[in-house]
N, C-alpha and C. Protein backbone atom coordinates (compact mmCIF):
# COMPACT_ATOMS: atom_id res chain seq x y z
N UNK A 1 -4.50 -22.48 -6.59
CA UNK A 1 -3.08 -22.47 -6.86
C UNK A 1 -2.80 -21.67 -8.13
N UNK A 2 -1.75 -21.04 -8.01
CA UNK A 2 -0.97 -20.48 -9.17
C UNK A 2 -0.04 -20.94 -9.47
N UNK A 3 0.66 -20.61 -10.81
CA UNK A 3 1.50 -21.30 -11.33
C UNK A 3 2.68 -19.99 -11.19
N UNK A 4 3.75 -20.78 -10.49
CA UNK A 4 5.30 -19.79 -10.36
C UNK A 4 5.04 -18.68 -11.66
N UNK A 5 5.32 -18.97 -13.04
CA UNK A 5 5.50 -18.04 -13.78
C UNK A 5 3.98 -16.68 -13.30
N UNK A 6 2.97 -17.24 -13.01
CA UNK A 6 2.01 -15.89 -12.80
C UNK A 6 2.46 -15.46 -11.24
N UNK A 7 2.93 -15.83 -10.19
CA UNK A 7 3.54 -15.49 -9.33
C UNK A 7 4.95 -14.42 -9.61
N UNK A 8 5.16 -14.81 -10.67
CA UNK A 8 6.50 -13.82 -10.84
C UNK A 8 6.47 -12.60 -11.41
N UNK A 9 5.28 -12.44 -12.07
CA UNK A 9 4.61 -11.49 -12.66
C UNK A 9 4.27 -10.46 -12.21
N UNK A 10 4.04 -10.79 -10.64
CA UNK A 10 3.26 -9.44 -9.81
C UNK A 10 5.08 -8.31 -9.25
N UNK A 11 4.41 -7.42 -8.87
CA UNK A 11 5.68 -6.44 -8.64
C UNK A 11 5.34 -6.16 -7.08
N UNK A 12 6.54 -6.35 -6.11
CA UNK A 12 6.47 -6.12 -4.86
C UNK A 12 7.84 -4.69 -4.65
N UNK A 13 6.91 -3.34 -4.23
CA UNK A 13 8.21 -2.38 -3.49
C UNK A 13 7.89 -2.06 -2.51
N UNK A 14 9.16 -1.56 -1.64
CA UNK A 14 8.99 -0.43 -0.65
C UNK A 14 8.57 0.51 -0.97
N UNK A 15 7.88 1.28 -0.25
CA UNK A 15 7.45 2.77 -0.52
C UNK A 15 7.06 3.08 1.23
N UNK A 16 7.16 5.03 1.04
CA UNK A 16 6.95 5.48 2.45
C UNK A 16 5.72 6.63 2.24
N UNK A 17 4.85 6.02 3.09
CA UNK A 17 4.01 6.58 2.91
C UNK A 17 4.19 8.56 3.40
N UNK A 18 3.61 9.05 2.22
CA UNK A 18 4.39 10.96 2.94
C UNK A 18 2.81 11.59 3.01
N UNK A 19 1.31 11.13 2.60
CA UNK A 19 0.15 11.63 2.64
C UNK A 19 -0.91 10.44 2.79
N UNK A 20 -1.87 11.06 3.84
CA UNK A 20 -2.85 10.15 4.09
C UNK A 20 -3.94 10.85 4.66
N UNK A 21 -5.13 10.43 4.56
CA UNK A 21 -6.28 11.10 5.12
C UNK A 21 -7.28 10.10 4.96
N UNK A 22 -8.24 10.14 6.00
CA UNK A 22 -9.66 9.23 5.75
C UNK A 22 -10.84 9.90 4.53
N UNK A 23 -11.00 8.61 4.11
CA UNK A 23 -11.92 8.91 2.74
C UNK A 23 -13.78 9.32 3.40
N UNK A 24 -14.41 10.54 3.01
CA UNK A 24 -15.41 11.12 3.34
C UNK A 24 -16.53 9.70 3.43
N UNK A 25 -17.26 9.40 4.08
CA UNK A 25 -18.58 8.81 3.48
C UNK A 25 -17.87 7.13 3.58
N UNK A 26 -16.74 6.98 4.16
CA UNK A 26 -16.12 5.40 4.44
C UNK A 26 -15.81 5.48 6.17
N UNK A 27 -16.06 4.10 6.59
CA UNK A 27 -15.41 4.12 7.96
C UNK A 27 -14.22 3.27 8.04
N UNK A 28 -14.07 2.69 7.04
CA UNK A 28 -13.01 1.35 6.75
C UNK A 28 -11.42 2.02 6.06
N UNK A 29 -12.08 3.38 4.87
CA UNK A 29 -11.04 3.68 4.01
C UNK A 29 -9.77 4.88 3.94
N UNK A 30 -8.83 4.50 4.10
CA UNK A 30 -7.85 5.78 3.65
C UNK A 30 -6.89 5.70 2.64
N UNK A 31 -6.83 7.12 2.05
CA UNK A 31 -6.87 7.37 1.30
C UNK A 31 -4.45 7.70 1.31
N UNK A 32 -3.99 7.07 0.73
CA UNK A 32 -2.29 7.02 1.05
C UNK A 32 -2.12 7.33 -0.24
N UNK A 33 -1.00 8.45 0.02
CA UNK A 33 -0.31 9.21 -0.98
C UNK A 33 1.52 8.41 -0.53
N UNK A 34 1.75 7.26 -1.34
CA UNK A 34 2.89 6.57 -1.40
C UNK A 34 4.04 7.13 -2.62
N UNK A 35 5.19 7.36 -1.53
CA UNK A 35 6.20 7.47 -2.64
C UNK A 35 6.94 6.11 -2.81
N UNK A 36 7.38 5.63 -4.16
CA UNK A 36 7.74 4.24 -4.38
C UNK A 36 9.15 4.67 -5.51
N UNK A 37 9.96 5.90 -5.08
CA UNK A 37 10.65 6.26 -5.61
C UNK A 37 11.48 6.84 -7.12
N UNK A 38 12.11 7.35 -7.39
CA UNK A 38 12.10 7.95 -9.00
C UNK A 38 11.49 7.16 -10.16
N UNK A 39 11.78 5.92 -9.64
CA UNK A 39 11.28 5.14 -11.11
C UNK A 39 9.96 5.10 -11.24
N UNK A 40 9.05 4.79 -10.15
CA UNK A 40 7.59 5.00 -10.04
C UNK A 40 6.94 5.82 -9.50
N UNK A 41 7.38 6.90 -8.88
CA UNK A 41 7.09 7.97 -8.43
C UNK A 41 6.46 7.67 -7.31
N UNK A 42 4.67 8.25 -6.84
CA UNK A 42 3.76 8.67 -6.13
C UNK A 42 2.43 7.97 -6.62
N UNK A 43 2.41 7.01 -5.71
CA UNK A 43 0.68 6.51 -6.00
C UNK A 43 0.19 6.92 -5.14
N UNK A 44 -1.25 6.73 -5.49
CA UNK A 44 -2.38 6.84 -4.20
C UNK A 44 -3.10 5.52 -4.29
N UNK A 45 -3.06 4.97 -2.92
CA UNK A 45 -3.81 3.77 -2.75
C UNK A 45 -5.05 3.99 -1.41
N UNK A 46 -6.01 3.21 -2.00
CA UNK A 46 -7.10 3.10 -1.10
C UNK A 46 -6.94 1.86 -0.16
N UNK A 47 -6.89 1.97 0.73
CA UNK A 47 -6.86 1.01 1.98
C UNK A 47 -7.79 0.87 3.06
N UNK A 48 -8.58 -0.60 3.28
CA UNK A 48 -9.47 -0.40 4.16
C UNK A 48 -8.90 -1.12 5.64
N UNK A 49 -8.00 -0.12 5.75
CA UNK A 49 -7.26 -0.18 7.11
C UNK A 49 -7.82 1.11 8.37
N UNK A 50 -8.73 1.73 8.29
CA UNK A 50 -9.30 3.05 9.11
C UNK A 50 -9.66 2.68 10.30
N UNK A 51 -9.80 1.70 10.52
CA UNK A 51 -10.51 0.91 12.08
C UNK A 51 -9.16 0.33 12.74
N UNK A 52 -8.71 0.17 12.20
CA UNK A 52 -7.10 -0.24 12.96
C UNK A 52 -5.81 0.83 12.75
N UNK A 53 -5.74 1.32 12.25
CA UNK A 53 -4.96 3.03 11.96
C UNK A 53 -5.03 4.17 11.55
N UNK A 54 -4.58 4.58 12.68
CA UNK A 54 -5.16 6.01 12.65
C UNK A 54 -3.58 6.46 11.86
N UNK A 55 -4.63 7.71 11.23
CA UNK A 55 -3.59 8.49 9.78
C UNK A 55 -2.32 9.57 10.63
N UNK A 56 -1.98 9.51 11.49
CA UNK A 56 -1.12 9.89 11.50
C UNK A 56 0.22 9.23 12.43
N UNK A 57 -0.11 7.93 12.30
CA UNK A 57 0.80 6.95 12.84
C UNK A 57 1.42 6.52 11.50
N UNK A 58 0.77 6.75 10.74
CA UNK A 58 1.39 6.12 9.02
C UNK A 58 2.23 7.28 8.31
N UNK A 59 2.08 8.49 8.67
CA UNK A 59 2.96 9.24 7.56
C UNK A 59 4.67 9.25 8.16
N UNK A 60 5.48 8.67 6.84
CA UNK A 60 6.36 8.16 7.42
C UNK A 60 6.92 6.56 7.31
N UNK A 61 6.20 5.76 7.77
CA UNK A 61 6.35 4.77 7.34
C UNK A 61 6.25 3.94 6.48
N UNK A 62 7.53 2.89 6.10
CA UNK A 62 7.69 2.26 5.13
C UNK A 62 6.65 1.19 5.13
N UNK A 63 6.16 1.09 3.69
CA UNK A 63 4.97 -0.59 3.60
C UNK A 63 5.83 -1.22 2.42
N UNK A 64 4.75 -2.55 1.99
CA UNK A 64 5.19 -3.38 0.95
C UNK A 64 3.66 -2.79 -0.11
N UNK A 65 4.04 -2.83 -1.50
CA UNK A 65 3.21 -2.61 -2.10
C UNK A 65 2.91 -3.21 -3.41
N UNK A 66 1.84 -4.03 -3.89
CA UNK A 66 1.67 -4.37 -5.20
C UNK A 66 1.77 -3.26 -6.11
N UNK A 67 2.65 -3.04 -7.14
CA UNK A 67 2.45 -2.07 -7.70
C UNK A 67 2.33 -1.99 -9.62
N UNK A 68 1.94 -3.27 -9.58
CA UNK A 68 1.21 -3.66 -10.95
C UNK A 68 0.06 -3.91 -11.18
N UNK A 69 -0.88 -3.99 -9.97
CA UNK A 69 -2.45 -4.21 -10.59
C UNK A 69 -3.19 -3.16 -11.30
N UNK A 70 -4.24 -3.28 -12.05
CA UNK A 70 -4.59 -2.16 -12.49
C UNK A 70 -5.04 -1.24 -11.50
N UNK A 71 -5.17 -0.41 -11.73
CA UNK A 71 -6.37 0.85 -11.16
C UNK A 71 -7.91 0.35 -10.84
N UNK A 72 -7.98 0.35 -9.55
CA UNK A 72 -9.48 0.06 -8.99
C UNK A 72 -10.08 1.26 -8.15
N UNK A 73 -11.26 1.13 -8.37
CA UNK A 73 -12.16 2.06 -7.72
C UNK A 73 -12.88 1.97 -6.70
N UNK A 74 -12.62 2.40 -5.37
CA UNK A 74 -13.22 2.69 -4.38
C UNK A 74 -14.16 3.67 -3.88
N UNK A 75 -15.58 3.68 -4.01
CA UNK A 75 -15.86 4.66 -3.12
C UNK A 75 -15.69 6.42 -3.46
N UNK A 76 -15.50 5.95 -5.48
CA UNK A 76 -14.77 7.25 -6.06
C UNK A 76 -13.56 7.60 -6.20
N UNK A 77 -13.02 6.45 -5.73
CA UNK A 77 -11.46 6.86 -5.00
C UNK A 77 -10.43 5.90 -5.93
N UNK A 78 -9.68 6.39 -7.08
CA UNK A 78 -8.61 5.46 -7.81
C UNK A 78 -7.31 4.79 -7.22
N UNK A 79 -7.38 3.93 -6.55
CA UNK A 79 -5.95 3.10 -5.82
C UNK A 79 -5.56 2.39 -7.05
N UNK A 80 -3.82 2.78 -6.64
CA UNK A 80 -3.31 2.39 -7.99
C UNK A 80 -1.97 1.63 -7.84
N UNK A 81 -2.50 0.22 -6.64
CA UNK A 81 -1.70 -0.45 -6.20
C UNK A 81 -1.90 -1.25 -4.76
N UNK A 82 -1.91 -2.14 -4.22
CA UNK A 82 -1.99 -2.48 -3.36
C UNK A 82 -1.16 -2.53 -1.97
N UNK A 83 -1.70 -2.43 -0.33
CA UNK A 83 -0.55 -2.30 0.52
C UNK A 83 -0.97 -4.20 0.62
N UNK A 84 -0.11 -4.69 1.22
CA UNK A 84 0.16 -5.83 2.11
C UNK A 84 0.04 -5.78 3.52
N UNK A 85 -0.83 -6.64 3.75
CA UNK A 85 -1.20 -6.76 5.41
C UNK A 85 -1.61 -8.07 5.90
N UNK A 86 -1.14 -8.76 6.63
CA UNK A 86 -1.23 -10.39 7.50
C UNK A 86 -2.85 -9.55 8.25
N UNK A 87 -3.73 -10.63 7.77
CA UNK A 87 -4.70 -10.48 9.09
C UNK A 87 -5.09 -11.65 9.39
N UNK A 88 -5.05 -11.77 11.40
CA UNK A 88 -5.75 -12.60 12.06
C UNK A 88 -6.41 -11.86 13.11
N UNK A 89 -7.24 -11.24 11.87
CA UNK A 89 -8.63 -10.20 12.72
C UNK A 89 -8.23 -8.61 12.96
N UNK A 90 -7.12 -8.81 12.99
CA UNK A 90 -6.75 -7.32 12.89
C UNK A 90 -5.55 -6.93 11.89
N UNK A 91 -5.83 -6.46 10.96
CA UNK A 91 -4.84 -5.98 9.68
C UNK A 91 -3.14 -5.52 10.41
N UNK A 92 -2.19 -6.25 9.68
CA UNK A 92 -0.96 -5.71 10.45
C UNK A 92 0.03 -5.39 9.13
N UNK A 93 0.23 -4.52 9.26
CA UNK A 93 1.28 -4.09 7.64
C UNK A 93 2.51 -4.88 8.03
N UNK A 94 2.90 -5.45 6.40
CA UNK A 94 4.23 -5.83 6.29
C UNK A 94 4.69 -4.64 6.15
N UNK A 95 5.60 -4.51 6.73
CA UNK A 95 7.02 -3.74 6.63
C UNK A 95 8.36 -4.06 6.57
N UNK A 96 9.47 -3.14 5.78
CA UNK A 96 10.76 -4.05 5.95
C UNK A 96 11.34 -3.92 7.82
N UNK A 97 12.11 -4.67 7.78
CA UNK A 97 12.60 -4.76 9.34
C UNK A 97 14.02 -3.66 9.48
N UNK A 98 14.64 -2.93 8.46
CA UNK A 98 15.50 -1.82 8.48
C UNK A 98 15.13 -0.96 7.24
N UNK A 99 15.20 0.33 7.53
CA UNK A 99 14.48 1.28 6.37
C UNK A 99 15.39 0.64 4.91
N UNK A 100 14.97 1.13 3.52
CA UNK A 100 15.29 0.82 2.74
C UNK A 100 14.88 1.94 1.61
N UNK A 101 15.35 1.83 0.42
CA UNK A 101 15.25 3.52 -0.29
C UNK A 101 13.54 3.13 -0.62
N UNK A 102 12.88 3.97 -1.19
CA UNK A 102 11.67 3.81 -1.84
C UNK A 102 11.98 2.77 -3.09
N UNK A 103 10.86 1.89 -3.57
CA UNK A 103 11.03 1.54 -4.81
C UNK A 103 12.00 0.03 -4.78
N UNK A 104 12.42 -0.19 -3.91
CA UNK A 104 13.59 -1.62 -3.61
C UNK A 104 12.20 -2.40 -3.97
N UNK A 105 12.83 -3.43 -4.47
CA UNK A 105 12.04 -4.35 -5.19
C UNK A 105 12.08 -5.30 -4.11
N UNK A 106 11.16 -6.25 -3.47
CA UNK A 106 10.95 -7.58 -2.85
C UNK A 106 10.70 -8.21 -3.81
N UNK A 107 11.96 -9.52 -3.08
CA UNK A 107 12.23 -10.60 -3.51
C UNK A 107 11.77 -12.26 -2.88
């Protein structure tokens, strides 16, 4: 368990993903070039979503994204934020249910 105040702490946006490609030497990883709009610009996050989506069903679409954790390293690879995904065995992205600008904050 966490305590509400460290729950409130974390940062949830929209962003649309506009670049993606599979990471060399991974079968699990790709590599998303997310825009999360003027205020935060363009991350790149590592995602080990490659076995359940293929990269060009994603450019384009809106995800949910942690976008306060630090910078972690994959595989060589700096993700600098997390996507959100429900899995019961197979990874399924949250998404909003009507488009929304980049960067809208979840609440």
């Amino acid at each position: 368990m966490i305590s509400f105040e460290d729950f409130q702490k974390l940062d949830f946006r929209v962003g649309s993903v506009v670049g993606i490609e599979r990471v060399e030497g991974s079968d699990k990883l790709l590599k998303l070039q997310v825009d999360l709009g003027p205020e935060l610009g363009q991350r790149q996050l590592a995602a080990g979503i490659a076995k359940f989506y293929q990269p060009e069903e994603m450019v384009g679409k809106q995800i949910v994204v942690v976008v306060n954790l630090e910078p972690k390293v994959f595989k060589g690879l700096e993700s600098q934020g997390m996507l959100l995904a429900a899995d019961d065995g197979r990874p399924t992205l949250l998404v909003p249910d009507k488009p929304m600008t980049n960067g809208a904050k979840v609440r």
